[in-house]
N, C-alpha and C. Protein backbone atom coordinates (compact mmCIF):
# COMPACT_ATOMS: atom_id res chain seq x y z
N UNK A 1 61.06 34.25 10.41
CA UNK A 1 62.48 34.44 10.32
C UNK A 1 63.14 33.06 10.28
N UNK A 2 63.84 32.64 9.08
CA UNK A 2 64.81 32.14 9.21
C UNK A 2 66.53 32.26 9.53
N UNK A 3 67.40 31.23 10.45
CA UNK A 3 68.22 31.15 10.48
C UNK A 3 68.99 29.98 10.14
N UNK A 4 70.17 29.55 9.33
CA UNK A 4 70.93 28.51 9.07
C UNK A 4 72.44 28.62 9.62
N UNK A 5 72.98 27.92 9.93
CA UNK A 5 74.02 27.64 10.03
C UNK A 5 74.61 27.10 9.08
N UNK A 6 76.17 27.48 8.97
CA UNK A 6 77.02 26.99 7.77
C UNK A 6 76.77 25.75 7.71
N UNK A 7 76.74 24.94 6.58
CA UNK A 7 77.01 23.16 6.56
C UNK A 7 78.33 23.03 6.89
N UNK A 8 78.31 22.14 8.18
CA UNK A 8 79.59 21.91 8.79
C UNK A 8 80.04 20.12 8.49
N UNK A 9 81.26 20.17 8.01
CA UNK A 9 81.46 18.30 8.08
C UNK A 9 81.67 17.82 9.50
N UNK A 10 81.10 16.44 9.58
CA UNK A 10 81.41 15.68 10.72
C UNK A 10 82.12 14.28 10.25
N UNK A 11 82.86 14.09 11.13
CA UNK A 11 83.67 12.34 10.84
C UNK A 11 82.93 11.79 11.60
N UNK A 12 81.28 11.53 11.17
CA UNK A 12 80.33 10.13 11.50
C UNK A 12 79.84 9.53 10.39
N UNK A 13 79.67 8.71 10.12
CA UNK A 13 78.45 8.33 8.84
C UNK A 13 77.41 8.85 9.53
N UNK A 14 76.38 8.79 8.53
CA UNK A 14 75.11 9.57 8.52
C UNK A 14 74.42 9.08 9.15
N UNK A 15 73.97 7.72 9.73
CA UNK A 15 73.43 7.29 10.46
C UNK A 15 74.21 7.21 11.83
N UNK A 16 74.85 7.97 12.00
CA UNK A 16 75.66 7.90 13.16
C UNK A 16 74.94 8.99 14.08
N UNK A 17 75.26 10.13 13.13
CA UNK A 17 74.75 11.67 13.48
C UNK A 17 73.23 11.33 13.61
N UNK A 18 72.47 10.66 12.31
CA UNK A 18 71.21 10.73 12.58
C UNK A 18 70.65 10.30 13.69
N UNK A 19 70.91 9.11 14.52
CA UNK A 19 70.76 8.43 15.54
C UNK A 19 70.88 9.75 16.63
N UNK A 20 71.89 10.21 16.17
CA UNK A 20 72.38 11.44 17.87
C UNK A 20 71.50 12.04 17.67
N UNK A 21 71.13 13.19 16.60
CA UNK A 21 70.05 14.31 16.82
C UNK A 21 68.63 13.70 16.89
N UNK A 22 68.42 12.15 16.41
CA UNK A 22 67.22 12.13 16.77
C UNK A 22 67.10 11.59 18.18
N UNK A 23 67.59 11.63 19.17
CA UNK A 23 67.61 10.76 20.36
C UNK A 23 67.61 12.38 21.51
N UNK A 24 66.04 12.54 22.00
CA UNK A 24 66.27 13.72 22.74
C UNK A 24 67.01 13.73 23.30
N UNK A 25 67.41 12.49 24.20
CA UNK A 25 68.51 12.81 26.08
C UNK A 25 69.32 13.88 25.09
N UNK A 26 69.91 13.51 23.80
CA UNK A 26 71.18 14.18 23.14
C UNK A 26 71.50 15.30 23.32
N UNK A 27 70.46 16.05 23.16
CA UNK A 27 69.91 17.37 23.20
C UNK A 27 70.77 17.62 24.32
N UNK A 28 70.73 17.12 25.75
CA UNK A 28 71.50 18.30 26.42
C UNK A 28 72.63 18.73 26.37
N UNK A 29 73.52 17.63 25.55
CA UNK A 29 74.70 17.82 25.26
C UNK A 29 74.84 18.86 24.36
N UNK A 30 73.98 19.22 23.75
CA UNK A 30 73.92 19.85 22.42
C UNK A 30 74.02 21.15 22.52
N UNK A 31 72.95 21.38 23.87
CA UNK A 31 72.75 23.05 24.31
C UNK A 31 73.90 23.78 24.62
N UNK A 32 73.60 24.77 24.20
CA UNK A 32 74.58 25.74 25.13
C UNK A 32 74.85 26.03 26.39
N UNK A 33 75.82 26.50 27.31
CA UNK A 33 76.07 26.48 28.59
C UNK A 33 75.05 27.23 29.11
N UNK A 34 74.71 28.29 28.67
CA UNK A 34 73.60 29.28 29.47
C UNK A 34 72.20 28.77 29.64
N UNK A 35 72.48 27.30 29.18
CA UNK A 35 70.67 26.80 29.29
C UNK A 35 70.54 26.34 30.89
N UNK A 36 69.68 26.85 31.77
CA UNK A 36 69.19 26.74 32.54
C UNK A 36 69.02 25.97 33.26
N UNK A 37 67.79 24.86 32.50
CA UNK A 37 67.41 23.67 33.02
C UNK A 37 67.03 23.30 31.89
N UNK A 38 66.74 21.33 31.66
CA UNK A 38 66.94 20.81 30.29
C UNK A 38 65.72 19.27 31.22
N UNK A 39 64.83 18.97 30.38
CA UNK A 39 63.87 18.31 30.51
C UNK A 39 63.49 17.35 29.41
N UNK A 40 63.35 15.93 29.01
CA UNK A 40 62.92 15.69 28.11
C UNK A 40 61.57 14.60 28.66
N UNK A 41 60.73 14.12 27.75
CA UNK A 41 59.53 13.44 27.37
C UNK A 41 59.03 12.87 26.14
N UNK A 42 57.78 12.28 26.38
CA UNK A 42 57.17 11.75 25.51
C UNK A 42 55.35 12.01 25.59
N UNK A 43 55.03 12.79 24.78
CA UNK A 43 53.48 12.87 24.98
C UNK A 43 53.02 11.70 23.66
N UNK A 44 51.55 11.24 23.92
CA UNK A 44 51.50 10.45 22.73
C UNK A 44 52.03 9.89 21.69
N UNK A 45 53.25 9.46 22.61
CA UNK A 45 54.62 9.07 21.57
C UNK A 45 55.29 9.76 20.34
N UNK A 46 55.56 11.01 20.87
CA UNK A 46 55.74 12.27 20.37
C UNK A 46 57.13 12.95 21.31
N UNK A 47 58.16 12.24 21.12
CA UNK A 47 59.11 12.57 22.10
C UNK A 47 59.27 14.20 22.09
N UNK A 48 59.79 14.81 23.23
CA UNK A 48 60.47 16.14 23.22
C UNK A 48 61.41 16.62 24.09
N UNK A 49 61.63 17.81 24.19
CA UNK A 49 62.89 18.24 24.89
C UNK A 49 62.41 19.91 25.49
N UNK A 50 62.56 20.08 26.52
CA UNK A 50 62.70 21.62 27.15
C UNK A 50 63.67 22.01 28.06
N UNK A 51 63.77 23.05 27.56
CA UNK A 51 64.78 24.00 28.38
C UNK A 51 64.48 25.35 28.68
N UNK A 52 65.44 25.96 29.55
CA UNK A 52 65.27 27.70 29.70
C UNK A 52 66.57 28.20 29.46
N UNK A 53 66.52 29.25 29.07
CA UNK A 53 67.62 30.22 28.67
C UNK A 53 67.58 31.45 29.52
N UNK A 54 67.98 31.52 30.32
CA UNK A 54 68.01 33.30 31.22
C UNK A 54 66.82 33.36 31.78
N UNK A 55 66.18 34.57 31.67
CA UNK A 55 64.91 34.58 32.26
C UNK A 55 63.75 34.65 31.60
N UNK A 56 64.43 34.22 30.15
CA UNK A 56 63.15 33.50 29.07
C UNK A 56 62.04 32.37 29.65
N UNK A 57 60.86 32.13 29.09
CA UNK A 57 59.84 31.24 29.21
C UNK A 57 60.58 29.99 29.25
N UNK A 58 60.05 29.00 29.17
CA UNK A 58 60.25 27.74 29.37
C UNK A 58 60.13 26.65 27.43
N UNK A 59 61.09 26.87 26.26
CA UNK A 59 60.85 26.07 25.77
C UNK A 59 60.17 24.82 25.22
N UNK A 60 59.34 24.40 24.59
CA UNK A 60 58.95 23.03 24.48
C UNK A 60 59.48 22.65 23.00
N UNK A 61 60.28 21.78 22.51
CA UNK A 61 60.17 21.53 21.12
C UNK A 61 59.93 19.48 21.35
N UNK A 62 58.93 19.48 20.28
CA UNK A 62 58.43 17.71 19.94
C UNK A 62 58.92 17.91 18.89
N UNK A 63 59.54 16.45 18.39
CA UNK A 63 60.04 15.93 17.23
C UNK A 63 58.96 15.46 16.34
N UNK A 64 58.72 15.95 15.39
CA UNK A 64 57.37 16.10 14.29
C UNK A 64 57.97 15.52 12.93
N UNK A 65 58.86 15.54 12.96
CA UNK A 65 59.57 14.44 11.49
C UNK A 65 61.04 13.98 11.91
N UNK A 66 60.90 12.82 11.39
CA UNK A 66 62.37 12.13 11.51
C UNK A 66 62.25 11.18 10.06
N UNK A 67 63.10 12.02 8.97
CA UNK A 67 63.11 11.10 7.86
C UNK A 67 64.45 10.63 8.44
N UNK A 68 64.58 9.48 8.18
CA UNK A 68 65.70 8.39 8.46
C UNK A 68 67.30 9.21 7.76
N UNK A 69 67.76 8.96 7.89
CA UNK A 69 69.24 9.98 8.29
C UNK A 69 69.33 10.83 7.60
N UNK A 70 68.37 11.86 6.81
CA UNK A 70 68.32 12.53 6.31
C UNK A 70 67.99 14.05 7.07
N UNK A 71 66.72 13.88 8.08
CA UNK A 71 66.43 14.88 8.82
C UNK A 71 65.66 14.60 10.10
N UNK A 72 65.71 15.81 10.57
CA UNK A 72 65.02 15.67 12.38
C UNK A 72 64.72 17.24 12.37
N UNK A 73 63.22 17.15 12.76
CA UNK A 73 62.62 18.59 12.82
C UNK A 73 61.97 17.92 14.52
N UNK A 74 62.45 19.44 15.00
CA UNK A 74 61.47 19.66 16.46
C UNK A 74 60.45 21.07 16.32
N UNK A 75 59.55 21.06 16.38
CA UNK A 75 58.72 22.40 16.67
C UNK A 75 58.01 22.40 18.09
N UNK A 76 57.60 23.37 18.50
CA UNK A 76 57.07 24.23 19.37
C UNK A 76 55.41 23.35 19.41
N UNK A 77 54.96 23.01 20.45
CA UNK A 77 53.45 22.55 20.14
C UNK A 77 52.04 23.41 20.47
N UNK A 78 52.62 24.68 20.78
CA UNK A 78 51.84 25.61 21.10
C UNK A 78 52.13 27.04 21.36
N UNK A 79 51.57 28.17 21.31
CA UNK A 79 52.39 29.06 21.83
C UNK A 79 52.58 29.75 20.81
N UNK A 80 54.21 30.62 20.46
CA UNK A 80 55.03 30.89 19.67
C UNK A 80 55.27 29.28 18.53
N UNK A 81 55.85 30.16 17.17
CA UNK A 81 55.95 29.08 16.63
C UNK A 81 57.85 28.94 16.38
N UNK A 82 58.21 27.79 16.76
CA UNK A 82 59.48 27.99 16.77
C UNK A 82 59.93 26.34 16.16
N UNK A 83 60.75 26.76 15.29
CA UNK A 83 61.34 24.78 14.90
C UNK A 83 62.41 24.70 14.75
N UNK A 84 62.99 23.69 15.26
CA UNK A 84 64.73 23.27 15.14
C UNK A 84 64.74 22.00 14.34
N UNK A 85 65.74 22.51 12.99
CA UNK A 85 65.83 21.36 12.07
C UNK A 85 67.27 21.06 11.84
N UNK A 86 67.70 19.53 11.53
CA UNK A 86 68.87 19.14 11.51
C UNK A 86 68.72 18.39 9.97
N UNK A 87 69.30 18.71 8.80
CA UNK A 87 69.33 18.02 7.90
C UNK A 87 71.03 17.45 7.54
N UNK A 88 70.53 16.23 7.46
CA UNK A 88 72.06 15.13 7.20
C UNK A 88 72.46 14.87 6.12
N UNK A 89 73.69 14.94 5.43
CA UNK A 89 73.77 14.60 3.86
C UNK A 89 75.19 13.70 4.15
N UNK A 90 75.10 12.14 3.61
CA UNK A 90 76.22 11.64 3.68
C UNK A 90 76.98 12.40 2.58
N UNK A 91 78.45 12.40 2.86
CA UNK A 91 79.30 13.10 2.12
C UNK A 91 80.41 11.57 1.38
N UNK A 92 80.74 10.58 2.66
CA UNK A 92 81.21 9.59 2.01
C UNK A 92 81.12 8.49 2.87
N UNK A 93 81.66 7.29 2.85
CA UNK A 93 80.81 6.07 4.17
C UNK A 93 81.09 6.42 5.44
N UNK A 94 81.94 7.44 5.98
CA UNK A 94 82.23 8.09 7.03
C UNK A 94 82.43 8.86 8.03
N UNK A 95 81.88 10.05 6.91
CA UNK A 95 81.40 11.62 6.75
C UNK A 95 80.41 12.42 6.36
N UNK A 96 79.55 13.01 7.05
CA UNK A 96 78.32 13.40 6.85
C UNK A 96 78.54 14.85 6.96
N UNK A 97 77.21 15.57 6.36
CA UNK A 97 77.45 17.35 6.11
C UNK A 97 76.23 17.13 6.55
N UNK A 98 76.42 18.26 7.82
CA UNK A 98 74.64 18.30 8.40
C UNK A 98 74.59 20.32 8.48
N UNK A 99 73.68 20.21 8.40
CA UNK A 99 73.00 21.69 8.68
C UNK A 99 72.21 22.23 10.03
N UNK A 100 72.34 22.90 10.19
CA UNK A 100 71.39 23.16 11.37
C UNK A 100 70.23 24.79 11.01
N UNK A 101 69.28 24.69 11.51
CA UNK A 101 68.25 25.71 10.99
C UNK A 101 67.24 25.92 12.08
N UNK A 102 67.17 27.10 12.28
CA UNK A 102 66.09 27.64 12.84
C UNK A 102 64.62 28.51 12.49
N UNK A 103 63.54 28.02 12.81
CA UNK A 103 62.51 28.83 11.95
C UNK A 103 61.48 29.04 13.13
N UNK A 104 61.72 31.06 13.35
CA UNK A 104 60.90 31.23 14.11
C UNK A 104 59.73 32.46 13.52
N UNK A 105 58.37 32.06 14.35
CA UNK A 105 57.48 33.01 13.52
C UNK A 105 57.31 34.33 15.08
N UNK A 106 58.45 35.46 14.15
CA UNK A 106 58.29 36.82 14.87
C UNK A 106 58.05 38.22 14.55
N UNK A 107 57.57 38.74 15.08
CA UNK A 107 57.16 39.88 14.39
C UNK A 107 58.17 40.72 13.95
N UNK A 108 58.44 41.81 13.47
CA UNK A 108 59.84 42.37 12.84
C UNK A 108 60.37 43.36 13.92
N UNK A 109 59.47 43.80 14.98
CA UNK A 109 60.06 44.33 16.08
C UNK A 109 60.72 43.42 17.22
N UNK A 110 60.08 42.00 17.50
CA UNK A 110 60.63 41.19 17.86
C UNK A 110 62.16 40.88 17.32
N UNK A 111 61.98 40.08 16.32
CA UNK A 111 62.81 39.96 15.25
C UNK A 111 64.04 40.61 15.56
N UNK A 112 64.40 41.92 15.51
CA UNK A 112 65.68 42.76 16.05
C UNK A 112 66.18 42.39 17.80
N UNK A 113 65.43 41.91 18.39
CA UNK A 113 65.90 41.30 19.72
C UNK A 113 66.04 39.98 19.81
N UNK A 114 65.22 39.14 19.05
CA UNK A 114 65.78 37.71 18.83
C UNK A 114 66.93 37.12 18.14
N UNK A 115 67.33 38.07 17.20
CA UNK A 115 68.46 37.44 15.82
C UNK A 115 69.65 37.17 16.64
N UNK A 116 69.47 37.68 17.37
CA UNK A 116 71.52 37.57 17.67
C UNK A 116 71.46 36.44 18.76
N UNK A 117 70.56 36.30 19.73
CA UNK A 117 70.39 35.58 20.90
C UNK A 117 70.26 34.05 19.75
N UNK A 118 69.32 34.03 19.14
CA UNK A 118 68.72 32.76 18.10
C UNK A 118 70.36 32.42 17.31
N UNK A 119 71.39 33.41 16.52
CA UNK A 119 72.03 33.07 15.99
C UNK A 119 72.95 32.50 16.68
N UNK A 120 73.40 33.02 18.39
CA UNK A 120 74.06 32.26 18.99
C UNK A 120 73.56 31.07 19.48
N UNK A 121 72.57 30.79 19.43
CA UNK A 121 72.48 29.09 19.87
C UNK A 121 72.22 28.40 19.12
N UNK A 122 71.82 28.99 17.55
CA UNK A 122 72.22 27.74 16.32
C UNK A 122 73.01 27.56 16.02
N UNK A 123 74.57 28.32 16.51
CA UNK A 123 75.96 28.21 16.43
C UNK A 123 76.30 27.07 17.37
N UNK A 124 75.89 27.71 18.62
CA UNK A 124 76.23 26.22 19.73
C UNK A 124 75.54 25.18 19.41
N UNK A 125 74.79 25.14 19.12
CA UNK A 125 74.34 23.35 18.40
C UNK A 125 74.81 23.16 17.60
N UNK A 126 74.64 23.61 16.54
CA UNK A 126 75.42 23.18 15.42
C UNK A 126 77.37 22.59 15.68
N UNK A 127 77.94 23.57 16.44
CA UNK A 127 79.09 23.10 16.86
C UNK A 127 78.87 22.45 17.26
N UNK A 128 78.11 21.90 18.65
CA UNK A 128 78.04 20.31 19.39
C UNK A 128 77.92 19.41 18.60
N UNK A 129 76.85 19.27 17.53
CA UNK A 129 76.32 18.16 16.70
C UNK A 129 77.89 18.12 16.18
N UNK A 130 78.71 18.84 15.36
CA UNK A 130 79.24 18.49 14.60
C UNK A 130 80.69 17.85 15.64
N UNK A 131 80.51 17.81 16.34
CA UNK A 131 81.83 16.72 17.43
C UNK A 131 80.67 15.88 17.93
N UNK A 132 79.86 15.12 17.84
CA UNK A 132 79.26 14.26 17.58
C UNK A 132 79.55 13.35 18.00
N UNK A 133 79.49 12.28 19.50
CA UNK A 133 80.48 10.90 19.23
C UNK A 133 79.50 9.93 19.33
């Protein structure tokens, strides 16, 4: 299952934004209020970020690509397969159009209990990223 969020404009240049989403601490700013608890690291220089949501499992996403202000993918390193992607498009030297996307691998009975929970927190990121400072 995929999910996207609208392309939203931000008043950063692109390396502005890119710098934020690729910099885990960022992340907590990013989450939504109902996140739990918020953790970040580095395994084999493989930074990441975890959190909990309600009385869901415990999150892990590592940052597995960072093309230079273009994109930032986090996936899941085990487990469920789950990835959070941020793609950046300068719009002009000041303004960037970023996307936000979610790609989770669920079964189709799953699937009907995840969509709405998943669509609300690629909404709340996506809104955070895009006030961006």
């Amino acid at each position: 299952m995929r999910l996207e969020s609208p392309v939203s404009e931000v008043n950063k240049p692109q390396e502005v934004v890119y710098a934020a989403v690729n910099n885990v601490d960022k992340y907590k700013e990013f989450m939504p209020d109902a996140v739990n608890s918020f953790k970040t690291g580095e395994d084999f220089g493989m930074p990441w970020f975890a959190f909990t949501i309600g009385g869901m499992p415990e999150i892990k996403l590592v940052r597995n690509v960072a093309e230079p202000y273009s994109k930032v993918v986090f996936a899941t390193p085990m487990g469920a397969k789950i990835s959070l992607e941020v793609h950046i498009k300068a719009l002009t030297e000041d303004r960037s159009a970023v996307q936000v996307a979610i790609e989770a691998d669920v079964n189709p009975m799953l699937r009907m209990m995840v969509e709405r929970p998943l669509r609300r927190f690629l909404d709340d990121i996506s809104g955070k990223i895009r006030d961006v400072k």
